[in-house]
N, C-alpha and C. Protein backbone atom coordinates (compact mmCIF):
# COMPACT_ATOMS: atom_id res chain seq x y z
N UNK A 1 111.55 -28.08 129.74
CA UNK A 1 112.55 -27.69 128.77
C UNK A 1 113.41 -26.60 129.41
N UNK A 2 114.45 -26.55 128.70
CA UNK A 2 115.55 -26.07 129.97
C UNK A 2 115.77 -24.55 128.69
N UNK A 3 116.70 -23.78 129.51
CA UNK A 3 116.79 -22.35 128.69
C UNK A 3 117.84 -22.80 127.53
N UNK A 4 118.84 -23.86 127.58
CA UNK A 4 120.18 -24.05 127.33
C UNK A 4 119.39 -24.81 126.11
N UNK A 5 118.28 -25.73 126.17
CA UNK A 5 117.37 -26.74 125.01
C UNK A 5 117.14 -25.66 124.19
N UNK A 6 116.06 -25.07 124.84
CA UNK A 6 115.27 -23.53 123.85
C UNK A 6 116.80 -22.48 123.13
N UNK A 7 117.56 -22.40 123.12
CA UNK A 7 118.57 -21.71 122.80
C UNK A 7 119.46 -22.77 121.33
N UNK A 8 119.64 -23.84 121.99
CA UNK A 8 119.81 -24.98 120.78
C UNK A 8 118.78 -25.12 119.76
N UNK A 9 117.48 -25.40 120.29
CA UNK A 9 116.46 -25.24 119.02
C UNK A 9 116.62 -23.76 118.08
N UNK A 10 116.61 -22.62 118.55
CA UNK A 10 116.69 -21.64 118.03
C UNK A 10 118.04 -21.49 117.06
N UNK A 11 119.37 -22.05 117.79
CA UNK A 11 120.55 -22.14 116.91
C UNK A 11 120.31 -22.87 115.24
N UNK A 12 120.04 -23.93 115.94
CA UNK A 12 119.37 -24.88 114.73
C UNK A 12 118.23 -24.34 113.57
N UNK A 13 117.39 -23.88 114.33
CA UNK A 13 116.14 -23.21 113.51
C UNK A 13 116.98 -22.27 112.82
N UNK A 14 118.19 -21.30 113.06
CA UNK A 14 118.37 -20.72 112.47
C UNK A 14 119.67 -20.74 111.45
N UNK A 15 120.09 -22.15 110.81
CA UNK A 15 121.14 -22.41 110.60
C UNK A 15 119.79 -23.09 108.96
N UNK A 16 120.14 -24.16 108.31
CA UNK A 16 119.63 -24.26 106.81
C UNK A 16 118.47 -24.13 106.31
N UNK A 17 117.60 -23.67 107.67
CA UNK A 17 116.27 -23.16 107.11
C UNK A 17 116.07 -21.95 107.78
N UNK A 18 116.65 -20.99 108.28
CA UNK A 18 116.84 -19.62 107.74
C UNK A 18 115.60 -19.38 109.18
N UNK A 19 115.68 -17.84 109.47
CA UNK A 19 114.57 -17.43 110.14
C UNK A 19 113.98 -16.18 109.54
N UNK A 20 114.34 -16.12 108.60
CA UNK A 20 113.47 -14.65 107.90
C UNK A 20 113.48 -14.85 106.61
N UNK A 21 112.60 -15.03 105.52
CA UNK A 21 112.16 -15.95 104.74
C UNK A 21 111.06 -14.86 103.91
N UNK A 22 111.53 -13.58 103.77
CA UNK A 22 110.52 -12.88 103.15
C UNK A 22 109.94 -13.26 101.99
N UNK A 23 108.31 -13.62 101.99
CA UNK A 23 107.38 -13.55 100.91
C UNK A 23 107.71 -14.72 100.64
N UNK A 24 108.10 -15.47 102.05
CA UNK A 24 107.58 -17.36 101.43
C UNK A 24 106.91 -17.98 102.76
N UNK A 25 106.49 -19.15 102.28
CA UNK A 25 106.07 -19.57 103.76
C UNK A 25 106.28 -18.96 105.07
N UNK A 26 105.37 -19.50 105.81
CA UNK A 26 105.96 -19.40 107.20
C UNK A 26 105.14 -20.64 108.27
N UNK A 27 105.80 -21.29 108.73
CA UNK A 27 105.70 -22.48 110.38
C UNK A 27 105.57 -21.94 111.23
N UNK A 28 104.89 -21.35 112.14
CA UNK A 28 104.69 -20.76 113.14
C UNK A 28 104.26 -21.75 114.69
N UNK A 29 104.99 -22.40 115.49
CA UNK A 29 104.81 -23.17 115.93
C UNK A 29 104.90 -22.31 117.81
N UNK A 30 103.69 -22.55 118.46
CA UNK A 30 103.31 -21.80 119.82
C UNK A 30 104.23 -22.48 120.62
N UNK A 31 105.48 -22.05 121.21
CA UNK A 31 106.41 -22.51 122.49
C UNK A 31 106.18 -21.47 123.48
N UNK A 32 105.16 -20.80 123.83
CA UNK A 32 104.77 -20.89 125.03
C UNK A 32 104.80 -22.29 126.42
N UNK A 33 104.64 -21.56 127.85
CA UNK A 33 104.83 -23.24 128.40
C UNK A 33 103.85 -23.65 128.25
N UNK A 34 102.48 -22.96 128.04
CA UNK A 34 101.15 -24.29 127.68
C UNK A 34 101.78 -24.80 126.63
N UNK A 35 102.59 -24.42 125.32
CA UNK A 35 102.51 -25.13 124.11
C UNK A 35 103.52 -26.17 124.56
N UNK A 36 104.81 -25.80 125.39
CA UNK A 36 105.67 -26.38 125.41
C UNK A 36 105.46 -28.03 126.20
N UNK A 37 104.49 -27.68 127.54
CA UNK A 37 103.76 -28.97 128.59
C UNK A 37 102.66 -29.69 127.34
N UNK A 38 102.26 -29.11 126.43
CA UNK A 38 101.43 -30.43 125.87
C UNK A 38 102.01 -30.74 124.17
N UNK A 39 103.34 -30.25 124.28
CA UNK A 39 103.99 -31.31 123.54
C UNK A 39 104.51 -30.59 122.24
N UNK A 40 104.68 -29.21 122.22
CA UNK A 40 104.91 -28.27 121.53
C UNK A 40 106.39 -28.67 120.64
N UNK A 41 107.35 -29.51 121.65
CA UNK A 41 108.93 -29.13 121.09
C UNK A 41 108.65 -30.41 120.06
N UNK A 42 108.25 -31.98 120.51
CA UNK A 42 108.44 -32.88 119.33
C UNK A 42 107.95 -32.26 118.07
N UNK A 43 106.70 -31.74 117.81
CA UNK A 43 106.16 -30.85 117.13
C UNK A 43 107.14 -30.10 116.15
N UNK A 44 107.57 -29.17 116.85
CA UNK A 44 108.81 -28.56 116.36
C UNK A 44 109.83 -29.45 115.66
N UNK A 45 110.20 -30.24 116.59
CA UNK A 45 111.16 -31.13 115.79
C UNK A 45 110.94 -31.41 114.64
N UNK A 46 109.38 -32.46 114.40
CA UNK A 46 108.99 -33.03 113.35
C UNK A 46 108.86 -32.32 112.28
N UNK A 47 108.73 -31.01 112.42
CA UNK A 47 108.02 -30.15 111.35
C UNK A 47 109.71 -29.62 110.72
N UNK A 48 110.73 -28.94 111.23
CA UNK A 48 111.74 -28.78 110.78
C UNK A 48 112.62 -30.12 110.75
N UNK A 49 112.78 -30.77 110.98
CA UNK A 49 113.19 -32.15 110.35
C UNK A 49 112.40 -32.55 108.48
N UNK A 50 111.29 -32.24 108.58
CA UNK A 50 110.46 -32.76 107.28
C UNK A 50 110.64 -31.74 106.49
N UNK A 51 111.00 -30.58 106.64
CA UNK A 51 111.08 -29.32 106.18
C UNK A 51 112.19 -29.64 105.27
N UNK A 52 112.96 -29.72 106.15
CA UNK A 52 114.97 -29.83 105.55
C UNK A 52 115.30 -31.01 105.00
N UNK A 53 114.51 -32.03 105.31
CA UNK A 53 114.36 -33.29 104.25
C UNK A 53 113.72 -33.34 103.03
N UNK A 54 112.40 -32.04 103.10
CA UNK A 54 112.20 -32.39 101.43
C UNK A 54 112.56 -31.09 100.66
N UNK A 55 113.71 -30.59 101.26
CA UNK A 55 114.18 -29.16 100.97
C UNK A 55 113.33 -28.02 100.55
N UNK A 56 112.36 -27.70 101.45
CA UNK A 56 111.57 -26.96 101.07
C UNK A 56 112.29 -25.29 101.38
N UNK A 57 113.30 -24.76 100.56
CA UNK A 57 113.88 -23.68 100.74
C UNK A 57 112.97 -22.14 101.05
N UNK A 58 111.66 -22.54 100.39
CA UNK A 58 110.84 -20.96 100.31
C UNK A 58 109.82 -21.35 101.58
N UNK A 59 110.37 -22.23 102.93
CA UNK A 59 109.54 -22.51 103.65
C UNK A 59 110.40 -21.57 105.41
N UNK A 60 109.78 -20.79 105.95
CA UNK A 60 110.50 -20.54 107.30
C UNK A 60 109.76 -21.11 108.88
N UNK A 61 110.67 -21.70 109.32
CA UNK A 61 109.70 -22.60 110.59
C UNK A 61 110.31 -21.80 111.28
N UNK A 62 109.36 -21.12 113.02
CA UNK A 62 109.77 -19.75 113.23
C UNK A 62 108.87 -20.44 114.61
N UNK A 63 109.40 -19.62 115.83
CA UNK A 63 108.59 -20.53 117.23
C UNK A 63 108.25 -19.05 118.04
N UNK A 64 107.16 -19.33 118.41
CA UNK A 64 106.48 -18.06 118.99
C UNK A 64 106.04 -17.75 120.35
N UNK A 65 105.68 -17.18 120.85
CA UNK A 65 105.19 -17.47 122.30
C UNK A 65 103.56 -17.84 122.53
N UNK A 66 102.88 -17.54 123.60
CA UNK A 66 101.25 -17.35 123.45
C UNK A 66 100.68 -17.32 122.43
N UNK A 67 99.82 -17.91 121.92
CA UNK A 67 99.12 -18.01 121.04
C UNK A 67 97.51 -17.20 121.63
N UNK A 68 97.33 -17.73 122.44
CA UNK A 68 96.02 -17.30 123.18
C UNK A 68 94.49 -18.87 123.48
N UNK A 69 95.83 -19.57 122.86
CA UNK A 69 94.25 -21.03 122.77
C UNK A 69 94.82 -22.17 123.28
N UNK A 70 95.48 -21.96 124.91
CA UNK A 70 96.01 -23.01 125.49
C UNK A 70 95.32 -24.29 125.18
N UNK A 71 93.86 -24.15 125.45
CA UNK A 71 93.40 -25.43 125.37
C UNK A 71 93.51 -26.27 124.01
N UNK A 72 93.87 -25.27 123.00
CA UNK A 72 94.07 -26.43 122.01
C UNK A 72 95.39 -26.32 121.44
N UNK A 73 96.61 -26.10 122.48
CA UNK A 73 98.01 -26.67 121.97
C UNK A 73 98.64 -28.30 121.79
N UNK A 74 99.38 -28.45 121.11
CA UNK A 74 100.46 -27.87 120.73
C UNK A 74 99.64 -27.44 119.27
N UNK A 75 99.71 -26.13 118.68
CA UNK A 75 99.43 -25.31 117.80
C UNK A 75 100.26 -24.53 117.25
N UNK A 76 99.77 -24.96 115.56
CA UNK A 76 100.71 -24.59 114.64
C UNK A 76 100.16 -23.82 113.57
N UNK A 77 100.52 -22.44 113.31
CA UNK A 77 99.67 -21.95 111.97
C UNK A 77 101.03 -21.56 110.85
N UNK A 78 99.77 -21.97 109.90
CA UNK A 78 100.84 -21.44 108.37
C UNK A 78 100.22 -20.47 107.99
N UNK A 79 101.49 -19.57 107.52
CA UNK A 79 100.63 -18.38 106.90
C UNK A 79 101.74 -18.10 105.64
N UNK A 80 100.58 -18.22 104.45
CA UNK A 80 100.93 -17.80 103.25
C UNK A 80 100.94 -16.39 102.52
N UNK A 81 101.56 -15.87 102.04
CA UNK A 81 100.99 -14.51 101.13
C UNK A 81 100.03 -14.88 100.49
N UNK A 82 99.32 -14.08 100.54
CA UNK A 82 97.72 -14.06 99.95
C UNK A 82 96.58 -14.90 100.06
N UNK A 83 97.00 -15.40 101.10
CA UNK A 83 96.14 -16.70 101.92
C UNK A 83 95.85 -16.26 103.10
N UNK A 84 94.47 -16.89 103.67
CA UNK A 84 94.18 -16.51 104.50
C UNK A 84 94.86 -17.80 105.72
N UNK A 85 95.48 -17.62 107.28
CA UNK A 85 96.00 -18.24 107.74
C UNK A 85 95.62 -19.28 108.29
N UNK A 86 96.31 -21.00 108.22
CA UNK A 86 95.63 -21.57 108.71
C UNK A 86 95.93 -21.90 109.97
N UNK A 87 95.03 -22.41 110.73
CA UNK A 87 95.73 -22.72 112.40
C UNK A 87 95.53 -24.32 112.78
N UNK A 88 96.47 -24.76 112.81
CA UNK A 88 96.70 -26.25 113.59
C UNK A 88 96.42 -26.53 114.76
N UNK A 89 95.40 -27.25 115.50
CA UNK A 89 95.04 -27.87 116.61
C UNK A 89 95.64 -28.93 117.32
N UNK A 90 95.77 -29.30 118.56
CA UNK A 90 96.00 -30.39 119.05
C UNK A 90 97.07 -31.14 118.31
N UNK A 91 98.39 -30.91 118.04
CA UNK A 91 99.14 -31.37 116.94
C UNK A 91 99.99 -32.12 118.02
N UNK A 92 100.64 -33.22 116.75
CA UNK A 92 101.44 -34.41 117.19
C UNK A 92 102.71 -34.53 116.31
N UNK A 93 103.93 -35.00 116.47
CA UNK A 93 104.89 -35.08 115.68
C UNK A 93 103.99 -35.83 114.20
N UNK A 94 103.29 -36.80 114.50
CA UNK A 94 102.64 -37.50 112.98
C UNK A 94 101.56 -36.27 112.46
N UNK A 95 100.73 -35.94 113.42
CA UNK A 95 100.17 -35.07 112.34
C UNK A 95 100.88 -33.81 111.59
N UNK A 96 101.80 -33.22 112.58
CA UNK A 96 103.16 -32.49 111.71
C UNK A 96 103.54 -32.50 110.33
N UNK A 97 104.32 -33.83 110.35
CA UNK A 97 104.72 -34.45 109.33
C UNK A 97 103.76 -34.99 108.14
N UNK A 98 102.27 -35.15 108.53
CA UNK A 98 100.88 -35.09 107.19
C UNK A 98 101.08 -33.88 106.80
N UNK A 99 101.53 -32.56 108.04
CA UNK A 99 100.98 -31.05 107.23
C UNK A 99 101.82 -30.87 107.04
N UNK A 100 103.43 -31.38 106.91
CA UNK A 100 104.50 -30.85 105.91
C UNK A 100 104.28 -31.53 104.36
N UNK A 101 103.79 -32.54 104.82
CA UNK A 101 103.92 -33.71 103.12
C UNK A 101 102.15 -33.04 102.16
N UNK A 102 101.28 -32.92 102.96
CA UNK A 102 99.98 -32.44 102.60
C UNK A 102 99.67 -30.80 102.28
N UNK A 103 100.31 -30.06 103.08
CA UNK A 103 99.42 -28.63 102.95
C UNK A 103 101.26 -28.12 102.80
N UNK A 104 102.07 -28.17 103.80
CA UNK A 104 102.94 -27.28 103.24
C UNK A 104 103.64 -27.87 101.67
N UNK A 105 104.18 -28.65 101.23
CA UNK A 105 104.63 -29.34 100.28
C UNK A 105 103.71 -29.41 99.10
N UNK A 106 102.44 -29.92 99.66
CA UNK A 106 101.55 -30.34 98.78
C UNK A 106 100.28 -28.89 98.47
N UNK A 107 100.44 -28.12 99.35
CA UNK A 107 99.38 -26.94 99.03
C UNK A 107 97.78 -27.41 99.37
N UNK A 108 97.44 -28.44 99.99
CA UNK A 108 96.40 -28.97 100.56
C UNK A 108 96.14 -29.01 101.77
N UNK A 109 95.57 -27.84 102.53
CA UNK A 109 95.20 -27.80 103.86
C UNK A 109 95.03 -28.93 104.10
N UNK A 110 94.76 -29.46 105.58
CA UNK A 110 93.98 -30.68 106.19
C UNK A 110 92.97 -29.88 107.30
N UNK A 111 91.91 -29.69 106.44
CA UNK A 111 90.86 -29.27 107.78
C UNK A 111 90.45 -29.68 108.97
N UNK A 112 90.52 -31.48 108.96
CA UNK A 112 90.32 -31.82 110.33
C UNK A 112 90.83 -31.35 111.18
N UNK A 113 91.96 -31.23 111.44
CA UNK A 113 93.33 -30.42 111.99
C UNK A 113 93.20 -29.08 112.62
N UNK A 114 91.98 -28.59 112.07
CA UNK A 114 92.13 -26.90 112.09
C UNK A 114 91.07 -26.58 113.24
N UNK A 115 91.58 -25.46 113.32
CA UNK A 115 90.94 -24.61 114.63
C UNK A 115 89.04 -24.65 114.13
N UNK A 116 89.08 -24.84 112.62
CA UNK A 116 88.23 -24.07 112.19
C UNK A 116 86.65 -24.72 112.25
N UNK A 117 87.72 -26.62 112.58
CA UNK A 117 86.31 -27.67 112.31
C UNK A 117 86.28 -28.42 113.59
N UNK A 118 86.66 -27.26 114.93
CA UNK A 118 86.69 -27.19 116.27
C UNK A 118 85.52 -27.09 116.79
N UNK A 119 84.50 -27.67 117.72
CA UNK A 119 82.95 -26.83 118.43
C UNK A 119 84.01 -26.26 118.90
N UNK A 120 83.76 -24.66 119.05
CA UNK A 120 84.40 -23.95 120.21
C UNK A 120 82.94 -23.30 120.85
């Protein structure tokens, strides 16, 4: 991914779904280059594409660096007010798009998904 790509995503990210979104959602998606080499940007795509399609206005998709858990990128956490945060594993544009229609939209984590039902 080139500096001129990462600069367009960010334009975009920050044009109808906003990048500061106080006391609503938040998409937190790892573009680090581990996140970015195992597939971090479709990811991205999918998740703000599904975002702005089911107009989820109190939602902010926001791209981060290091996460610290190369081995299980591309990784995505949501973090709610007054929730404790969840973290996305091994993610794919389809599983993306389950956790926009399921947990962000729908308020139903998907645990398989999660860091949490990982052997680490």
């Amino acid at each position: 991914m080139t500096l001129e790509e990462l600069k367009q995503i960010k334009e975009k990210m920050q044009g109808p779904l906003g990048l500061d979104n106080s006391g609503g959602m938040r998409v937190v998606v790892g573009m680090a280059t581990c996140g970015i080499a195992s597939g971090a940007k479709p990811v991205l795509q999918a998740i703000a594409d599904e975002v702005k399609a089911k107009n989820l206005d109190n939602v902010s998709v926001l791209q981060t660096g290091c996460i610290g858990l190369c081995q299980y990128e591309p990784i995505v956490e949501i973090v709610e007010p007054g929730k404790e945060k969840v973290t996305y594993i091994k993610m794919t544009p389809d599983k993306a798009k389950r956790v926009v229609e399921e947990h962000i939209a729908g308020g139903k984590p998907i645990p398989e998904f999660t860091l949490a039902t990982e052997n680490v």
